[in-house]
PDB file of N, CA and C in Angstrom:
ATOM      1  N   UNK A   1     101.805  91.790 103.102  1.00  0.00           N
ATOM      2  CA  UNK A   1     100.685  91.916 102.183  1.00  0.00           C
ATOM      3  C   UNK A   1     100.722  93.303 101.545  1.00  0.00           C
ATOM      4  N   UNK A   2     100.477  93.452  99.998  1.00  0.00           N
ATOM      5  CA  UNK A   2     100.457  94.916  99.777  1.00  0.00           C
ATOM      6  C   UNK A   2      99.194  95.359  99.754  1.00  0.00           C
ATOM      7  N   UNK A   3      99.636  96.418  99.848  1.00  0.00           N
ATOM      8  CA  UNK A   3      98.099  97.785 100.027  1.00  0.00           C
ATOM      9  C   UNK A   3      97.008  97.500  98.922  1.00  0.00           C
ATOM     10  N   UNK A   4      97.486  97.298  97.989  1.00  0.00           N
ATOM     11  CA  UNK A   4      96.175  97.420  96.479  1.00  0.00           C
ATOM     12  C   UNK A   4      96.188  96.274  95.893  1.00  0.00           C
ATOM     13  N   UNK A   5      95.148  95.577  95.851  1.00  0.00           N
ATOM     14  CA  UNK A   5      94.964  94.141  94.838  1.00  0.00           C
ATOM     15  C   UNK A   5      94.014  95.019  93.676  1.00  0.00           C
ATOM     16  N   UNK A   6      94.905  94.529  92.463  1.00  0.00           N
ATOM     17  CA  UNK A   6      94.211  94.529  90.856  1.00  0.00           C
ATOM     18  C   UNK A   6      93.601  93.321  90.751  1.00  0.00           C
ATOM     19  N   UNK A   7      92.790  93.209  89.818  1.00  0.00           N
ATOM     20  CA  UNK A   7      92.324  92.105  89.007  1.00  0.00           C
ATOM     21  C   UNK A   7      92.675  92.543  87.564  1.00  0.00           C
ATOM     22  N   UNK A   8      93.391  91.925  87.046  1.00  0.00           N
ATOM     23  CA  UNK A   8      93.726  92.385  85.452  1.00  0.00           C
ATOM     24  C   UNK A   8      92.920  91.583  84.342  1.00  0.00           C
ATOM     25  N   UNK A   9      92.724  92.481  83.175  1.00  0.00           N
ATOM     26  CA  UNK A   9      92.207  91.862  82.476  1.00  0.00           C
ATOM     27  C   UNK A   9      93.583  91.489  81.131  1.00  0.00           C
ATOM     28  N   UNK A  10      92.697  90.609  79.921  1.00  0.00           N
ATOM     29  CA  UNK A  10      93.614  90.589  78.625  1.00  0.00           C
ATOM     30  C   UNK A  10      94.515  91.463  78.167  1.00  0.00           C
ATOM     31  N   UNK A  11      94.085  92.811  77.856  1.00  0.00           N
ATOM     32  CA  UNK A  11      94.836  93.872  77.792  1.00  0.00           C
ATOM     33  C   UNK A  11      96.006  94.322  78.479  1.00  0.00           C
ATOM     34  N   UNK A  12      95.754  94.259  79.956  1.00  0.00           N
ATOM     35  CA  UNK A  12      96.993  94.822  80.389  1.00  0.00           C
ATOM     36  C   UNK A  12      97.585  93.871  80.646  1.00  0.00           C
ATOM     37  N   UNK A  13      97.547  92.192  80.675  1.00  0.00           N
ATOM     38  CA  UNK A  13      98.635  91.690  80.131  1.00  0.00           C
ATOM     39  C   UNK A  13      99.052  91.674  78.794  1.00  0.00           C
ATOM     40  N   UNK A  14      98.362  91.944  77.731  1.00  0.00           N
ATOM     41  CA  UNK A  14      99.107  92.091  76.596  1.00  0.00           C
ATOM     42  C   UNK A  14      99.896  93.281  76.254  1.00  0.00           C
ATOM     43  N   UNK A  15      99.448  94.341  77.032  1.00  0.00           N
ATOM     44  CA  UNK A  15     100.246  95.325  77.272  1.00  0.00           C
ATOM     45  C   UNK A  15     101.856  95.224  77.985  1.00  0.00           C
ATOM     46  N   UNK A  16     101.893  94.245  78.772  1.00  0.00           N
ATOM     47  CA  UNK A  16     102.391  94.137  79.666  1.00  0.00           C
ATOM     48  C   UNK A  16     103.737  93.452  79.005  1.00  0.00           C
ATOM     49  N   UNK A  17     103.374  92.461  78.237  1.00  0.00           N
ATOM     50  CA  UNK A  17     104.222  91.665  76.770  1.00  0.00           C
ATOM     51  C   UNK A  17     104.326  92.281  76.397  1.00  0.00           C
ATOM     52  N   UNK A  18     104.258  93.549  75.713  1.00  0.00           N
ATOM     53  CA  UNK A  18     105.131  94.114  74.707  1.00  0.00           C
ATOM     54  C   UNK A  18     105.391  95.373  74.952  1.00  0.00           C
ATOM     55  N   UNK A  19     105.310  95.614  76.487  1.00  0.00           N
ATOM     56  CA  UNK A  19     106.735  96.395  76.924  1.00  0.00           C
ATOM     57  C   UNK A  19     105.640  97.838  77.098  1.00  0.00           C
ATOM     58  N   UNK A  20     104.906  98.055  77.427  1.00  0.00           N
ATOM     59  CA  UNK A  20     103.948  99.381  77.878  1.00  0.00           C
ATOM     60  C   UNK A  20     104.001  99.673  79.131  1.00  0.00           C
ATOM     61  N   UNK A  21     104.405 100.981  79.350  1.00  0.00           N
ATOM     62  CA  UNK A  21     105.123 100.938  80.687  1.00  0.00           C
ATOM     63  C   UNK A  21     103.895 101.355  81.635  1.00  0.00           C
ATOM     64  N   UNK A  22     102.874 101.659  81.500  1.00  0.00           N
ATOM     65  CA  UNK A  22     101.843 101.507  82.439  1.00  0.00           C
ATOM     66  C   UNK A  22     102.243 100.670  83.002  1.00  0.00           C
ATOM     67  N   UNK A  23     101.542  99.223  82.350  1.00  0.00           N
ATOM     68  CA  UNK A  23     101.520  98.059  82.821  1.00  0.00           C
ATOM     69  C   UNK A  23     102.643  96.922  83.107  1.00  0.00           C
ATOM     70  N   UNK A  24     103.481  97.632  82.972  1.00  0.00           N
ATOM     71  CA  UNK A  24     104.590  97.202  83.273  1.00  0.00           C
ATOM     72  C   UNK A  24     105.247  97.655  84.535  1.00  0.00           C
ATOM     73  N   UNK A  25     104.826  98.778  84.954  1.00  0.00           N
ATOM     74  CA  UNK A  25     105.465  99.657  86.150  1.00  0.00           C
ATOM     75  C   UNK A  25     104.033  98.932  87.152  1.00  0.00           C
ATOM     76  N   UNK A  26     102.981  98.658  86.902  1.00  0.00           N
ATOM     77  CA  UNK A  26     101.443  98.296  87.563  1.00  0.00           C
ATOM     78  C   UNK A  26     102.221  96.621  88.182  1.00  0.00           C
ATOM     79  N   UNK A  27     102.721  95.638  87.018  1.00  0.00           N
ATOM     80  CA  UNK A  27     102.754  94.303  87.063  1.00  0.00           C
ATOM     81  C   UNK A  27     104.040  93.779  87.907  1.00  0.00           C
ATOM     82  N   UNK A  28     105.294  95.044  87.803  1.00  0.00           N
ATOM     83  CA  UNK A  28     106.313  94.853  88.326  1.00  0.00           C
ATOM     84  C   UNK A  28     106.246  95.072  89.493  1.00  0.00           C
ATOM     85  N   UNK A  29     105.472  95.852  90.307  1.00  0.00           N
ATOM     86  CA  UNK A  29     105.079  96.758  91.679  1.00  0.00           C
ATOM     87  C   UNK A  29     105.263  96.264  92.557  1.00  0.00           C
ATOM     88  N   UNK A  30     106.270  95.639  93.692  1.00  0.00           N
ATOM     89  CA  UNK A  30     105.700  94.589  94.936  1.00  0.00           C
ATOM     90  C   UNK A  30     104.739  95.772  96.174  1.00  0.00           C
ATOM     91  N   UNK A  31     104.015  96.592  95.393  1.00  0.00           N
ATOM     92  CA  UNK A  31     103.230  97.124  96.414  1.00  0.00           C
ATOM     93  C   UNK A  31     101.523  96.825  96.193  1.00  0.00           C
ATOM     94  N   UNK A  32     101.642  96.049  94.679  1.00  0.00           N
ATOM     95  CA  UNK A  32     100.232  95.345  94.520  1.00  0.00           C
ATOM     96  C   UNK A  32     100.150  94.246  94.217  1.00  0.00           C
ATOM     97  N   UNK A  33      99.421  93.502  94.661  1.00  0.00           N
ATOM     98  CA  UNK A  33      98.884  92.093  94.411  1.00  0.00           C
ATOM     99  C   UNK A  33      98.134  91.680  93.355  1.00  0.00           C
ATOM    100  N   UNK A  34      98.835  91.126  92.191  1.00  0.00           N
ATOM    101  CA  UNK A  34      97.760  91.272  90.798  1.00  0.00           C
ATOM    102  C   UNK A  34      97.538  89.615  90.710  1.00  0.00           C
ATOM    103  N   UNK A  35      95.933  89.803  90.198  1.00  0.00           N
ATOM    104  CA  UNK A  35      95.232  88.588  89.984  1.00  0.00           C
ATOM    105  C   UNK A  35      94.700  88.780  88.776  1.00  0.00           C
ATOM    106  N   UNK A  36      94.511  87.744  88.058  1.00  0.00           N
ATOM    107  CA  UNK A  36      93.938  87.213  86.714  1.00  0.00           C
ATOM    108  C   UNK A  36      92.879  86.457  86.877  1.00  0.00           C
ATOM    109  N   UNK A  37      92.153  85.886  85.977  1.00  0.00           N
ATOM    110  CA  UNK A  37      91.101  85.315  85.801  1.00  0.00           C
ATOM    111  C   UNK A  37      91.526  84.140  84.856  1.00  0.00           C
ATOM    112  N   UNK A  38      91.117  82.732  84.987  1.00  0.00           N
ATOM    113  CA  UNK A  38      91.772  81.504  84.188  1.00  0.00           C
ATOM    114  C   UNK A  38      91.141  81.681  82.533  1.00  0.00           C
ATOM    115  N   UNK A  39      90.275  82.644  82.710  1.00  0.00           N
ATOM    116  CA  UNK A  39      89.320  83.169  81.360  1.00  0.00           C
ATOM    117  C   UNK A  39      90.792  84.073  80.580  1.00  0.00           C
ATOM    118  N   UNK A  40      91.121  85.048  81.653  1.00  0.00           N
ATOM    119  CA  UNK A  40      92.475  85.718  80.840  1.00  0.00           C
ATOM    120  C   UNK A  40      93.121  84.684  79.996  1.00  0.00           C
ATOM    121  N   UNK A  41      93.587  84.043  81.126  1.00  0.00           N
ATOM    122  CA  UNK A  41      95.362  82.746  80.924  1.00  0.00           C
ATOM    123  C   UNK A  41      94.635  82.035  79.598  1.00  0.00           C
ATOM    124  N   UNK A  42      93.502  81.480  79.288  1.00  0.00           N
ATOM    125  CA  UNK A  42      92.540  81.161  78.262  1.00  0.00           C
ATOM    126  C   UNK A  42      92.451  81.909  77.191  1.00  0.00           C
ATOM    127  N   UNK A  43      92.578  83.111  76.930  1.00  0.00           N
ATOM    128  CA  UNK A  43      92.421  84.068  76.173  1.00  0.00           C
ATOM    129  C   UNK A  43      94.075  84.282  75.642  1.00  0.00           C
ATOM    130  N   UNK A  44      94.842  84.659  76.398  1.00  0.00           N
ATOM    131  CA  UNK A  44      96.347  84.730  75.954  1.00  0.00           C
ATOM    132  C   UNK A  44      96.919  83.560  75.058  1.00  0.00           C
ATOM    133  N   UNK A  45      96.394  82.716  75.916  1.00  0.00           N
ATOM    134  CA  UNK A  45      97.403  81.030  74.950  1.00  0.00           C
ATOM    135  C   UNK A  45      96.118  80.942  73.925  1.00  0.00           C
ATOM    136  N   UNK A  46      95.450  81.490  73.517  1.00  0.00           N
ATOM    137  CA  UNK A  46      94.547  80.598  72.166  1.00  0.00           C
ATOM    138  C   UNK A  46      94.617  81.544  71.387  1.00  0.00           C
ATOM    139  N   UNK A  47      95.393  82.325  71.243  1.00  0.00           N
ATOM    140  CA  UNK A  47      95.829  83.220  70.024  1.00  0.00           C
ATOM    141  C   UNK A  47      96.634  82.432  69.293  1.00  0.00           C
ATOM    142  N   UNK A  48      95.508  83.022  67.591  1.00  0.00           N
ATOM    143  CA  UNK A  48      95.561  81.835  66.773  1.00  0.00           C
ATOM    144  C   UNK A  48      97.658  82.744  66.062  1.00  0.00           C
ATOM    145  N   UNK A  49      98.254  81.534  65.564  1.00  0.00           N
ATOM    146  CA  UNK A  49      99.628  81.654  65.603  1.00  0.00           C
ATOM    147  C   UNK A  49     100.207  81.815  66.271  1.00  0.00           C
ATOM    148  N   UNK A  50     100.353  81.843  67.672  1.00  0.00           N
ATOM    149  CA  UNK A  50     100.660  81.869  68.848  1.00  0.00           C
ATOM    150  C   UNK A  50     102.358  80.934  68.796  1.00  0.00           C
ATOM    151  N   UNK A  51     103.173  81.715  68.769  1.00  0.00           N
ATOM    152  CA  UNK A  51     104.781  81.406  68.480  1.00  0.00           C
ATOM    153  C   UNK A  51     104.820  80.429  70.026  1.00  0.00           C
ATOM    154  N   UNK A  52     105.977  79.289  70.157  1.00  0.00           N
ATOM    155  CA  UNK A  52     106.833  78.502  71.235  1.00  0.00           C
ATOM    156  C   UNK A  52     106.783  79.700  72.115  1.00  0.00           C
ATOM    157  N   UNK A  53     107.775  81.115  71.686  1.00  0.00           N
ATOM    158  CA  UNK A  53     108.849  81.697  72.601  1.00  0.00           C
ATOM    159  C   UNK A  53     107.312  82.508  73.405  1.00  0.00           C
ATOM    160  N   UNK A  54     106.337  83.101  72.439  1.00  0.00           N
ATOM    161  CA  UNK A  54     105.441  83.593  73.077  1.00  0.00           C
ATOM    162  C   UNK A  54     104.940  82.726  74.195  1.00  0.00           C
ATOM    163  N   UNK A  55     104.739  81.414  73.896  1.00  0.00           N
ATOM    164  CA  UNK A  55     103.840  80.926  74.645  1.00  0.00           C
ATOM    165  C   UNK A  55     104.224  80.817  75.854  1.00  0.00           C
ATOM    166  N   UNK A  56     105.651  80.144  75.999  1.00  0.00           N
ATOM    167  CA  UNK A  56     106.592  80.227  77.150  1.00  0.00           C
ATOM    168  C   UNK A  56     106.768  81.666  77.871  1.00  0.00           C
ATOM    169  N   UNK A  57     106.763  82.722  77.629  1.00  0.00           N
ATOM    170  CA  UNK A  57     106.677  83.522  77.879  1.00  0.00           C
ATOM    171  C   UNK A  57     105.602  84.118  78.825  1.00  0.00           C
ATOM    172  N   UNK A  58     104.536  83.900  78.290  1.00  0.00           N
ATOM    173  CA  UNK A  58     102.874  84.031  78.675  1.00  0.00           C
ATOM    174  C   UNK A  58     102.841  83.272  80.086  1.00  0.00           C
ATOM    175  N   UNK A  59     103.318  81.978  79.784  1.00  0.00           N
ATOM    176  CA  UNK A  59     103.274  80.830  81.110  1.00  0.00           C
ATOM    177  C   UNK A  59     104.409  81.135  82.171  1.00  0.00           C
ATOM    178  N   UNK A  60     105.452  81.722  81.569  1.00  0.00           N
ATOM    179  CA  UNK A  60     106.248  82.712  82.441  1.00  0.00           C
ATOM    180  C   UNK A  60     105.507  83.806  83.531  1.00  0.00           C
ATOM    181  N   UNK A  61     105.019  84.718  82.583  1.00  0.00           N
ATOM    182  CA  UNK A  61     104.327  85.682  83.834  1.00  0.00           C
ATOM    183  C   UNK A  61     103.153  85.418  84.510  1.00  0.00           C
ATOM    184  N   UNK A  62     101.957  84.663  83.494  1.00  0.00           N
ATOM    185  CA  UNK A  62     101.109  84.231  84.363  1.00  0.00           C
ATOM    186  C   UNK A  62     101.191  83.392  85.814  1.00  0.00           C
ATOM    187  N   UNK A  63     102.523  82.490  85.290  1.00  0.00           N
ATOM    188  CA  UNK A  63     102.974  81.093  86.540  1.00  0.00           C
ATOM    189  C   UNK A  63     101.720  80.285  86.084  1.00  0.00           C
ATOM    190  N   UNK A  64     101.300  79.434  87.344  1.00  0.00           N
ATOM    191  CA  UNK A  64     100.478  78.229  87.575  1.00  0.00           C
ATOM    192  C   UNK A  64      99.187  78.924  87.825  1.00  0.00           C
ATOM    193  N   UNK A  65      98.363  78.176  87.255  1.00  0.00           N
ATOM    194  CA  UNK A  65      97.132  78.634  87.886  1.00  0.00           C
ATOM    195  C   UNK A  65      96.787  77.563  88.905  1.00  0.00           C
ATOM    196  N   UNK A  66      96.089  78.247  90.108  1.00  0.00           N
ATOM    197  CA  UNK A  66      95.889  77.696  90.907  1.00  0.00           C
ATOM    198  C   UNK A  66      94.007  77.497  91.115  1.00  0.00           C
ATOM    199  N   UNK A  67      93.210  76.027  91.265  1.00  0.00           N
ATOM    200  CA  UNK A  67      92.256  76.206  91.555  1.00  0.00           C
ATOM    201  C   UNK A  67      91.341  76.379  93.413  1.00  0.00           C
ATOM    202  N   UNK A  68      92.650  77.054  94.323  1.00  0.00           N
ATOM    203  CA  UNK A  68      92.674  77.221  95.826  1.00  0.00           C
ATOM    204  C   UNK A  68      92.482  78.691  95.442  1.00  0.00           C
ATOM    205  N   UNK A  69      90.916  79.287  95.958  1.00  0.00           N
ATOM    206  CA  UNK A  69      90.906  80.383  96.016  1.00  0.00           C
ATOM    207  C   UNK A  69      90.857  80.774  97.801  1.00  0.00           C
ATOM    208  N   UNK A  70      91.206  80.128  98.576  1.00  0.00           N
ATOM    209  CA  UNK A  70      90.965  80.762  99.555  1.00  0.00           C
ATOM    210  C   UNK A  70      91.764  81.580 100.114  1.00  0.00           C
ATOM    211  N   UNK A  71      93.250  81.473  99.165  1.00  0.00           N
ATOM    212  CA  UNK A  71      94.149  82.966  99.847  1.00  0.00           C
ATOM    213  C   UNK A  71      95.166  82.225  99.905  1.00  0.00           C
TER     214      UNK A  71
END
């Protein structure tokens, strides 16, 4: 288990897509446990023009959402 759980918001995954190394050095980390909100994953894919490669992409780092919050 790592030491620090984030909760991320929109931003620092969109940061995170286009290469900002904050959030990129934050998202890559196996020393934190980052969680999203299905409101984020909601917010990323309904961007209006929203390209194939983006979208695949998005569903790339997010993965699956899962509705098992118990751990």
């Amino acid at each position: 288990m790592a030491a620090n759980a984030f909760l991320i918001d929109t931003d620092i995954f969109i940061d995170y897509l286009t290469g900002i190394q904050p959030a990129c050095a934050l998202l890559d980390s196996p020393q934190f446990d980052i969680y999203y909100s299905s409101w984020t994953r909601k917010e990323l894919l309904a961007k209006s023009g929203l390209r194939d490669s983006e979208r695949q992409e998005i569903e790339l780092v997010a993965g699956p959402i899962s509705d098992d919050l118990s751990g």
